[in-house]
N, C-alpha and C. Protein backbone atom coordinates (compact mmCIF):
# COMPACT_ATOMS: atom_id res chain seq x y z
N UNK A 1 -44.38 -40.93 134.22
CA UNK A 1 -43.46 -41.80 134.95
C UNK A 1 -42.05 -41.25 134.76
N UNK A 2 -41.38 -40.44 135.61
CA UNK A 2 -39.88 -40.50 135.90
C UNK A 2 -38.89 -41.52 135.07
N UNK A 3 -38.20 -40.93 134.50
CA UNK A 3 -36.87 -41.46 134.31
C UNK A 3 -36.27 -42.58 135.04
N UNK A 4 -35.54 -43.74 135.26
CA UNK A 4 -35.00 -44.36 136.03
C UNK A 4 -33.88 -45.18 135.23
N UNK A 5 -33.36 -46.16 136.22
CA UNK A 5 -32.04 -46.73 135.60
C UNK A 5 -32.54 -47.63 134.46
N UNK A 6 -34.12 -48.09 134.86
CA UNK A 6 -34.52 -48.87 133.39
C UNK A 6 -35.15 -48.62 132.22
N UNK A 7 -35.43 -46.91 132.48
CA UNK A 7 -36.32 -46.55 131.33
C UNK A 7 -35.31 -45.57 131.20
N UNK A 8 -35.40 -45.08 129.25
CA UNK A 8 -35.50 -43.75 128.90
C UNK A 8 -36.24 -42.80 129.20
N UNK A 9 -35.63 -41.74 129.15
CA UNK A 9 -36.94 -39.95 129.01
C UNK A 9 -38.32 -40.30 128.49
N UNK A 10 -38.00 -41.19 127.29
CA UNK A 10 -39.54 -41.41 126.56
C UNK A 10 -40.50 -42.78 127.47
N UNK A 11 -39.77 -42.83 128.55
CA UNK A 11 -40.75 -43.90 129.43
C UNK A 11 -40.72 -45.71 128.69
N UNK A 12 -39.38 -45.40 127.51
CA UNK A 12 -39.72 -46.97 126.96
C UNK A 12 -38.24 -47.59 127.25
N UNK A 13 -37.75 -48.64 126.88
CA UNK A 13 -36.65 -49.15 127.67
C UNK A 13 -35.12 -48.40 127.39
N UNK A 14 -34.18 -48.59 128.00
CA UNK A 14 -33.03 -47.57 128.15
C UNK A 14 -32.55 -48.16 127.49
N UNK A 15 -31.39 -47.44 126.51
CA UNK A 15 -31.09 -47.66 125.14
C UNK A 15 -29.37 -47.22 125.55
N UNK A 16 -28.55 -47.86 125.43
CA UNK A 16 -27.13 -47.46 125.75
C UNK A 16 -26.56 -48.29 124.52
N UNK A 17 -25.44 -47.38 124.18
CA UNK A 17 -24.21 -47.77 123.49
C UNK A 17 -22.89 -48.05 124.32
N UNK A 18 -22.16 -48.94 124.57
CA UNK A 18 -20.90 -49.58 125.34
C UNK A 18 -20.19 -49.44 123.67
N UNK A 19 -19.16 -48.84 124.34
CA UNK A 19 -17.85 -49.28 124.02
C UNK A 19 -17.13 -50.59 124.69
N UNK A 20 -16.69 -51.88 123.58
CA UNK A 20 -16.23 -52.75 123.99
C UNK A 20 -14.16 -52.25 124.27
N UNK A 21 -13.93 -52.80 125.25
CA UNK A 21 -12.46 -52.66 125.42
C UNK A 21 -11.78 -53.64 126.28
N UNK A 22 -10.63 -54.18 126.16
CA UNK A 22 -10.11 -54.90 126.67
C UNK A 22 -9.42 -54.33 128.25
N UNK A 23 -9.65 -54.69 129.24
CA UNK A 23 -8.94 -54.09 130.30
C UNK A 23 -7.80 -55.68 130.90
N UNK A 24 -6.96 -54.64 131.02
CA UNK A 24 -5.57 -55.71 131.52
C UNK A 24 -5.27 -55.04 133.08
N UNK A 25 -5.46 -55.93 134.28
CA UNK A 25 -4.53 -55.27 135.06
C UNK A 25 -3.68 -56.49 135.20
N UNK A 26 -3.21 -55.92 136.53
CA UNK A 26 -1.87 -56.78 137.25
C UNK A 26 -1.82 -57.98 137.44
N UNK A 27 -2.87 -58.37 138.31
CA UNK A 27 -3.29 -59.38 138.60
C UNK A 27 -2.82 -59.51 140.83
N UNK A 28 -2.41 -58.51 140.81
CA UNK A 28 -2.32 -58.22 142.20
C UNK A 28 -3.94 -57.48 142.89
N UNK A 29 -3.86 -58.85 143.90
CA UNK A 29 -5.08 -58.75 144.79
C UNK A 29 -4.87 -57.87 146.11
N UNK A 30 -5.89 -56.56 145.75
CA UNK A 30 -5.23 -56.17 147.10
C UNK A 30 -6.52 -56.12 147.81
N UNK A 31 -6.01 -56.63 149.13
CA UNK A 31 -7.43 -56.98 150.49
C UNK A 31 -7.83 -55.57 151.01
N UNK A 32 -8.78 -55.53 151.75
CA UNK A 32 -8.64 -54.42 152.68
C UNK A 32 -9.72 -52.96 152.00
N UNK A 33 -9.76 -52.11 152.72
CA UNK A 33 -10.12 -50.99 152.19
C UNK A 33 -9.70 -50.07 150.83
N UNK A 34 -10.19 -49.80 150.19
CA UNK A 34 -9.37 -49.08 148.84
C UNK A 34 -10.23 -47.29 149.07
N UNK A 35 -9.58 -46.35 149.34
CA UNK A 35 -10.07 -44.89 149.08
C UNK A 35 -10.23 -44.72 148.03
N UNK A 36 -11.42 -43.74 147.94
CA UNK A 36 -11.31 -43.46 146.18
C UNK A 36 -11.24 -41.76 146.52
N UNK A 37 -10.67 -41.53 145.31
CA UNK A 37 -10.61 -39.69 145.14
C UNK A 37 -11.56 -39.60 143.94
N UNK A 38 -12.09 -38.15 144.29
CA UNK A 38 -12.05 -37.96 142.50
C UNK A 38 -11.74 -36.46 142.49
N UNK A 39 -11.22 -35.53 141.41
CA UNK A 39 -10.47 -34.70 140.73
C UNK A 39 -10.70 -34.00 140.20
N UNK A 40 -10.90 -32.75 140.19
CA UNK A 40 -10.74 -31.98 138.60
C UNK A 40 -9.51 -32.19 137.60
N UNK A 41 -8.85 -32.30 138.34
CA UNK A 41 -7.64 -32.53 137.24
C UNK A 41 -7.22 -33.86 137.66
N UNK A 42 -7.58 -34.69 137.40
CA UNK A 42 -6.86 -36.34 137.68
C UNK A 42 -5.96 -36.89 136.72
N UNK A 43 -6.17 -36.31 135.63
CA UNK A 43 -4.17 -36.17 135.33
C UNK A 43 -3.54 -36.03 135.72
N UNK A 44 -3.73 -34.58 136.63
CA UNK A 44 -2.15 -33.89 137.21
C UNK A 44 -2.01 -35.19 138.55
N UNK A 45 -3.28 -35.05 139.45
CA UNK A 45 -3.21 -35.80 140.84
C UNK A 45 -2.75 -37.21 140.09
N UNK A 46 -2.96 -38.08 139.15
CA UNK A 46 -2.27 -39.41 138.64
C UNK A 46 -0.94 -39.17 138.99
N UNK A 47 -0.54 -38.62 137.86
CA UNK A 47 1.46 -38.12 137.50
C UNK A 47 1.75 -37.94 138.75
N UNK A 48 1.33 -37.03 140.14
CA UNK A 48 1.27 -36.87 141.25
C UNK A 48 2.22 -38.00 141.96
N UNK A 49 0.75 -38.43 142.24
CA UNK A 49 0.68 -40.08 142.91
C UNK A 49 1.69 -40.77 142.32
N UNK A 50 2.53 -41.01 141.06
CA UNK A 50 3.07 -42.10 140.42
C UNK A 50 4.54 -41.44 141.01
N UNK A 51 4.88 -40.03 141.09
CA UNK A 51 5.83 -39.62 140.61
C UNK A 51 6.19 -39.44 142.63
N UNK A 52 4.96 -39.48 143.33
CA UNK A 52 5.38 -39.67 144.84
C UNK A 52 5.90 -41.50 145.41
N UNK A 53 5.28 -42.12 143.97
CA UNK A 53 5.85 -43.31 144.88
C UNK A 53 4.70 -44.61 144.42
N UNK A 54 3.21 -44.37 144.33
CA UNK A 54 2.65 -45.53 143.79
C UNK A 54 2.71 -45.92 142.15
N UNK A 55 2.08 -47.07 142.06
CA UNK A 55 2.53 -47.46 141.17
C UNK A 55 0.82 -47.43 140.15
N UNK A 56 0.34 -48.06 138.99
CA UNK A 56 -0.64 -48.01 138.77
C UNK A 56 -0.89 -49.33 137.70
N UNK A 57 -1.74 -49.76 138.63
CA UNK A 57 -2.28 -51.39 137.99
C UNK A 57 -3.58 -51.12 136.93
N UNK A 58 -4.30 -50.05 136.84
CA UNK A 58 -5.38 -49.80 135.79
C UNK A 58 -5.78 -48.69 135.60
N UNK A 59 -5.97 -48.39 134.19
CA UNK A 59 -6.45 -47.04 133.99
C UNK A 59 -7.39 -47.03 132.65
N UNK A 60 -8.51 -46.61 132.92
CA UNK A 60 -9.58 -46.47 132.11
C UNK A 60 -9.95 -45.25 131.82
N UNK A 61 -9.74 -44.88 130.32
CA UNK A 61 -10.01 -43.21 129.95
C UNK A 61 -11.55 -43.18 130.58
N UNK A 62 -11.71 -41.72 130.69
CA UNK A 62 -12.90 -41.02 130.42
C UNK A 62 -13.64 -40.67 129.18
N UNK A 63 -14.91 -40.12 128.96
CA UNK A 63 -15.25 -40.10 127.85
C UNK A 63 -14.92 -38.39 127.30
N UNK A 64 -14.53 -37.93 128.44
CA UNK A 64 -14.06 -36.00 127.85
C UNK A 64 -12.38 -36.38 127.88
N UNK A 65 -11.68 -35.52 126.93
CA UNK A 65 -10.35 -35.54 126.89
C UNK A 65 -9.36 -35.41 127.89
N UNK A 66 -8.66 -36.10 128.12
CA UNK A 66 -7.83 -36.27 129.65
C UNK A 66 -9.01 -36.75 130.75
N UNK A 67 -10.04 -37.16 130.49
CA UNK A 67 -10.43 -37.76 132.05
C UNK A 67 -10.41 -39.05 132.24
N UNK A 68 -10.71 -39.37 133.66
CA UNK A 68 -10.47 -40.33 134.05
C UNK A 68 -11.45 -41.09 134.72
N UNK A 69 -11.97 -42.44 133.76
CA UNK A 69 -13.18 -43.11 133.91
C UNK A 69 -12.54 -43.75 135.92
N UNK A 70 -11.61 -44.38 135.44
CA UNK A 70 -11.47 -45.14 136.84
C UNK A 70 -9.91 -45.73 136.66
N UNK A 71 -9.13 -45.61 137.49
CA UNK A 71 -7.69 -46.28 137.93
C UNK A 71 -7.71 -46.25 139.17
N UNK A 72 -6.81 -47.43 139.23
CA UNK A 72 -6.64 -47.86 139.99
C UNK A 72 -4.63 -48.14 140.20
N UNK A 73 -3.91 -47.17 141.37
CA UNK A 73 -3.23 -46.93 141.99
C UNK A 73 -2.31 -48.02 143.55
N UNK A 74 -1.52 -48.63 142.92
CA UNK A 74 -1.08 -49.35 144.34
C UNK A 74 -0.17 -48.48 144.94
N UNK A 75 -0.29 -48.95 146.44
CA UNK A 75 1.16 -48.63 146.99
C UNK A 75 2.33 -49.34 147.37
N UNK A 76 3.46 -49.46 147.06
CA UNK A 76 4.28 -50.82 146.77
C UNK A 76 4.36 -51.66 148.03
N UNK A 77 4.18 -50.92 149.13
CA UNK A 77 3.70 -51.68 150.49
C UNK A 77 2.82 -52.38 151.09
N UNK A 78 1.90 -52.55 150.08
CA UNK A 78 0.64 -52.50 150.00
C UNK A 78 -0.55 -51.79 150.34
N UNK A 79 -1.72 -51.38 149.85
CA UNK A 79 -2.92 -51.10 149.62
C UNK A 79 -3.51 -50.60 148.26
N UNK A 80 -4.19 -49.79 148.03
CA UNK A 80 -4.74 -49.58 146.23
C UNK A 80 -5.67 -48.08 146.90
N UNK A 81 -5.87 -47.26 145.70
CA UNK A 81 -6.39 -46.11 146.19
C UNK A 81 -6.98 -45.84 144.45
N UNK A 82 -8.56 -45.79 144.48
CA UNK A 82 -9.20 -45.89 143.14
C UNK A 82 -9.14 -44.31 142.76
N UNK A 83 -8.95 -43.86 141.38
CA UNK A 83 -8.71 -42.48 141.21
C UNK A 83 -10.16 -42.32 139.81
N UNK A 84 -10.66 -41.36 139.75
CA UNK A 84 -11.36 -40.53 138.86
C UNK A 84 -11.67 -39.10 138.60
N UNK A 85 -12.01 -38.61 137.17
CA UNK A 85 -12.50 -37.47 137.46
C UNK A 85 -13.35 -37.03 137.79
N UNK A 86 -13.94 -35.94 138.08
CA UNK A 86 -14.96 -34.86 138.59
C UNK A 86 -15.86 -35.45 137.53
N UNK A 87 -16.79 -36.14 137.57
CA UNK A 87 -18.28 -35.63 137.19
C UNK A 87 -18.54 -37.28 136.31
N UNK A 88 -17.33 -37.99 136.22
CA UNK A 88 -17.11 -39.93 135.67
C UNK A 88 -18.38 -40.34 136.13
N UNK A 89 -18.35 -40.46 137.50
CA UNK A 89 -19.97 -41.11 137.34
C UNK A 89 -20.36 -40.55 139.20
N UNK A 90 -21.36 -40.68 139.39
CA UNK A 90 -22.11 -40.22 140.71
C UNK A 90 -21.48 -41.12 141.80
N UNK A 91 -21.43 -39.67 142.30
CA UNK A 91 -20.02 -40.22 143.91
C UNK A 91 -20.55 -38.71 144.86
N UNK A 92 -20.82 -38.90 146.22
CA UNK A 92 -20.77 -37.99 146.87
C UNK A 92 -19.02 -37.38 147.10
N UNK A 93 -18.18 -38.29 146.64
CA UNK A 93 -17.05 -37.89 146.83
C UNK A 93 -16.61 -36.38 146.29
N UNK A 94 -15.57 -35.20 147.24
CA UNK A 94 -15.96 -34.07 146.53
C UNK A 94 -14.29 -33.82 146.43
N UNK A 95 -13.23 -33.31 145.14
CA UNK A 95 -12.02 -33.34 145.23
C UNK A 95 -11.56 -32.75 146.71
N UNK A 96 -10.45 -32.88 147.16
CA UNK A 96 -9.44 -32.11 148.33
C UNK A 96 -10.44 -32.39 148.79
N UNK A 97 -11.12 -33.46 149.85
CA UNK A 97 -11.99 -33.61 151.14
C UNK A 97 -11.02 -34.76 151.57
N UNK A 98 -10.17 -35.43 151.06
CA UNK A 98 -10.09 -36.66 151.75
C UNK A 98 -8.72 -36.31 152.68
N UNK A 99 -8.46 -37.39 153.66
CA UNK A 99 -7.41 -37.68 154.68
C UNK A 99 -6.94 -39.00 154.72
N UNK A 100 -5.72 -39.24 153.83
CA UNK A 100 -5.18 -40.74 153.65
C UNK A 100 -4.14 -41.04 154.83
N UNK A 101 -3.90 -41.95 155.42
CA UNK A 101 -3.13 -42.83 156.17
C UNK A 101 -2.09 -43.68 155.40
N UNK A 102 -0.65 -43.54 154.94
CA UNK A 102 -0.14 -44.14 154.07
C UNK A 102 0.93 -44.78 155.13
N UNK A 103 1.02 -46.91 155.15
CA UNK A 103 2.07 -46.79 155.87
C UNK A 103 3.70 -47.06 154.94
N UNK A 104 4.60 -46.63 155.10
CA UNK A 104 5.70 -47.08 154.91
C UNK A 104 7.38 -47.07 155.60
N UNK A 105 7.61 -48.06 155.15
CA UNK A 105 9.13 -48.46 155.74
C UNK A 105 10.41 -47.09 156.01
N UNK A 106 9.77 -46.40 155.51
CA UNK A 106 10.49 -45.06 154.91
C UNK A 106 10.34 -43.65 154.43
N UNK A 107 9.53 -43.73 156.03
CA UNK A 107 8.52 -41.85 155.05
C UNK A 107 10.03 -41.02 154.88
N UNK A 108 11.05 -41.26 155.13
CA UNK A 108 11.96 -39.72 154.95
C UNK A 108 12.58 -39.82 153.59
N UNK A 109 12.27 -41.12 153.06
CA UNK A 109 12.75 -41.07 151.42
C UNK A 109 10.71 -40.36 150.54
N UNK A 110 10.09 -40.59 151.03
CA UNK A 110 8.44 -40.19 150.76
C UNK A 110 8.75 -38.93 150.51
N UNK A 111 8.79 -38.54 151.56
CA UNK A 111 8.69 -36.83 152.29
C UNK A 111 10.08 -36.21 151.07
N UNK A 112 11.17 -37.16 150.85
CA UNK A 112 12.44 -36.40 149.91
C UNK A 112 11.57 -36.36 148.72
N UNK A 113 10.59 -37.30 148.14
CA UNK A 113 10.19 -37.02 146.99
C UNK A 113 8.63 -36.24 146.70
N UNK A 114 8.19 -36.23 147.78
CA UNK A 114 7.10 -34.79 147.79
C UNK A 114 8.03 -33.62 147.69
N UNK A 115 8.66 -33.74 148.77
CA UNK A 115 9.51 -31.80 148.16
C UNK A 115 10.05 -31.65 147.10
N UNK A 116 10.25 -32.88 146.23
CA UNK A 116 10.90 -32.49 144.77
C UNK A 116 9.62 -32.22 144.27
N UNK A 117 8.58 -32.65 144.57
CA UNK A 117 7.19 -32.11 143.60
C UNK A 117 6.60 -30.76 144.13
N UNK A 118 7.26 -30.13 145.60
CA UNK A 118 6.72 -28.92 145.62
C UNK A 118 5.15 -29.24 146.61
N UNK A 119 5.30 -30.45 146.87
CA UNK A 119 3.93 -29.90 147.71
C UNK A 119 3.93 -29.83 148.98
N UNK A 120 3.31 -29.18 149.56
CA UNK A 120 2.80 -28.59 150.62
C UNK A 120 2.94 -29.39 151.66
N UNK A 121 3.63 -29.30 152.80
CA UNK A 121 3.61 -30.15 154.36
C UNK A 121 3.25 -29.25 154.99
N UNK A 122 1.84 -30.11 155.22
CA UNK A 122 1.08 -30.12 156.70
C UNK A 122 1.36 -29.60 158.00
N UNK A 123 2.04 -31.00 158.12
CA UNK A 123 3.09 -31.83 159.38
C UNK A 123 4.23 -32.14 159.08
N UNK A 124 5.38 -31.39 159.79
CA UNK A 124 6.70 -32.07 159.52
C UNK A 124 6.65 -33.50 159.52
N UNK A 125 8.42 -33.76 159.47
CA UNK A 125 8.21 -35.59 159.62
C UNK A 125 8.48 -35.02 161.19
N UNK A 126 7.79 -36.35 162.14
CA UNK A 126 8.25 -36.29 163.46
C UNK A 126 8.06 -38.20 164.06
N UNK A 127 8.87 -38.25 165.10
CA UNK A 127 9.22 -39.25 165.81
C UNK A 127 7.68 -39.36 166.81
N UNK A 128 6.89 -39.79 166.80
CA UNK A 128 5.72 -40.00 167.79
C UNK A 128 6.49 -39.91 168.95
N UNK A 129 5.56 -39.41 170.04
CA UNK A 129 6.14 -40.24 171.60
C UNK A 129 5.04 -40.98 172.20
N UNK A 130 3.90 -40.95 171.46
CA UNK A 130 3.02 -41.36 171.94
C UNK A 130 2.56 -42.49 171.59
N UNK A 131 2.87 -43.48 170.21
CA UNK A 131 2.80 -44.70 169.96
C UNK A 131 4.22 -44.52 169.00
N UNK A 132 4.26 -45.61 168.47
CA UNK A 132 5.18 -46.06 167.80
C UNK A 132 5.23 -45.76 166.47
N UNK A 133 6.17 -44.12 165.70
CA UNK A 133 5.64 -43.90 164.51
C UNK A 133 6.51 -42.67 164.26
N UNK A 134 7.20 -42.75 162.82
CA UNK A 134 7.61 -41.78 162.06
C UNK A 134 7.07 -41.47 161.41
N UNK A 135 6.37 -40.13 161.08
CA UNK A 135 5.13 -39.62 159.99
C UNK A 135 5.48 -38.17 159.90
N UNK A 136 4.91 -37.95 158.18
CA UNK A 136 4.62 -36.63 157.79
C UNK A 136 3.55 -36.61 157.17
N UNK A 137 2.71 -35.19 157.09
CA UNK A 137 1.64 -35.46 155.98
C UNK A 137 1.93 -34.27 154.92
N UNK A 138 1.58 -34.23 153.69
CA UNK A 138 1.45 -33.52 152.92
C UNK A 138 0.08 -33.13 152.64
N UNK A 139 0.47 -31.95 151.69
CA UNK A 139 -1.31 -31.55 150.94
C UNK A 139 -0.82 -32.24 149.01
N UNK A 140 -2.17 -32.97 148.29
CA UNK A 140 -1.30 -33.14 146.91
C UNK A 140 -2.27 -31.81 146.15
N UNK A 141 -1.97 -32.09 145.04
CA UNK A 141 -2.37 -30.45 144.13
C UNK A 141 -4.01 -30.01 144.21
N UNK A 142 -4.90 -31.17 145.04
CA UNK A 142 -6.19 -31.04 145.07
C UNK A 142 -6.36 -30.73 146.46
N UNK A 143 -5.54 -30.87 147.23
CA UNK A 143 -5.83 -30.55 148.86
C UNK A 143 -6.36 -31.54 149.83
N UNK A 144 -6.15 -33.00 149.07
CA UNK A 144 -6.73 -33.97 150.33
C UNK A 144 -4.85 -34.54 150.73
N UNK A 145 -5.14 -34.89 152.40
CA UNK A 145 -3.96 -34.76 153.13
C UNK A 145 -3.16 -36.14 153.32
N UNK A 146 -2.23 -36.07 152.97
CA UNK A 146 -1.64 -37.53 152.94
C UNK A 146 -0.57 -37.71 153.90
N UNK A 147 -0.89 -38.73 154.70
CA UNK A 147 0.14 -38.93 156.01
C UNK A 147 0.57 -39.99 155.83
N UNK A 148 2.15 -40.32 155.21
CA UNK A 148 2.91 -41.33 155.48
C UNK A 148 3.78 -41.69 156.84
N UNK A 149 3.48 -43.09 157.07
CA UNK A 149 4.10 -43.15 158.74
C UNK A 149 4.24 -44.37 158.62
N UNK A 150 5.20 -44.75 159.58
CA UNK A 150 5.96 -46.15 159.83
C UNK A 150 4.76 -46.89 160.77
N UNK A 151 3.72 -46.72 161.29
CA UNK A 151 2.74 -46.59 161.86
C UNK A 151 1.91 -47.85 161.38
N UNK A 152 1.35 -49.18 161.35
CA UNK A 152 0.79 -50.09 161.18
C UNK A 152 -0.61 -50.76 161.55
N UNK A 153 -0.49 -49.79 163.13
CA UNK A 153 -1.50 -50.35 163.66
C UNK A 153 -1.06 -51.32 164.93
């Protein structure tokens, strides 16, 4: 008989050790869709993210040094974007695949603080003519593409 989520290798019941820990977040509910990434380096992509502009309501180590079991990332405009590392737990998710939609009041202060971090634009900022929208996108240090735009929907 196979292995499964309820048995051990030895076919008799699954035997886990938990670490007990207290988790504190914010207490901010955010609705809606949440992206998740995950990373080889989700340190660097964290500091990233914090240092472009979100903020971070939870963060749960990993069990290898510097990783990252699971955080969780707001954006002060609202939405949440869940972060981990490479290999935390089973995700078809694969680093640098994703394409985020970020909206805000102010991509040209965004876009001033990606170029202080050096990363990579996509897409200039530009004025839509075709709906209603100021946007740029960047690449962050893993290669998934982030487009901030005045853009709502």
């Amino acid at each position: 008989m196979p292995a499964d989520a309820r048995t051990g290798d030895d076919g008799g019941p699954l035997r886990r050790t938990l670490t007990v820990m207290s988790v504190q977040v914010s207490g901010v509910v955010q609705q809606s869709v949440w992206a998740g990434l995950v990373s080889d380096d989700a340190q660097a992509l964290h500091g990233w993210l914090l240092r472009l502009g979100f903020t971070e309501d939870l963060l749960i180590p990993g069990e290898r040094v510097d990783a990252i079991h699971h955080c969780q990332l707001d954006w002060p405009e609202g939405g949440r974007i869940v972060l981990s590392s490479t290999g935390e737990r089973p995700t078809p998710c694969r680093p640098g695949t994703a394409s985020l939609h970020v909206v805000t009041a102010d991509p040209d202060a965004v876009l001033g603080r990606a170029r202080a971090l050096e990363a990579r634009v996509v897409h200039e900022i530009v004025d839509q003519t075709d709906y209603p929208s100021r946007d740029f996108t960047v690449a962050d240090p893993d290669g998934n593409h982030w487009t901030f735009a005045t853009f709502a929907g």
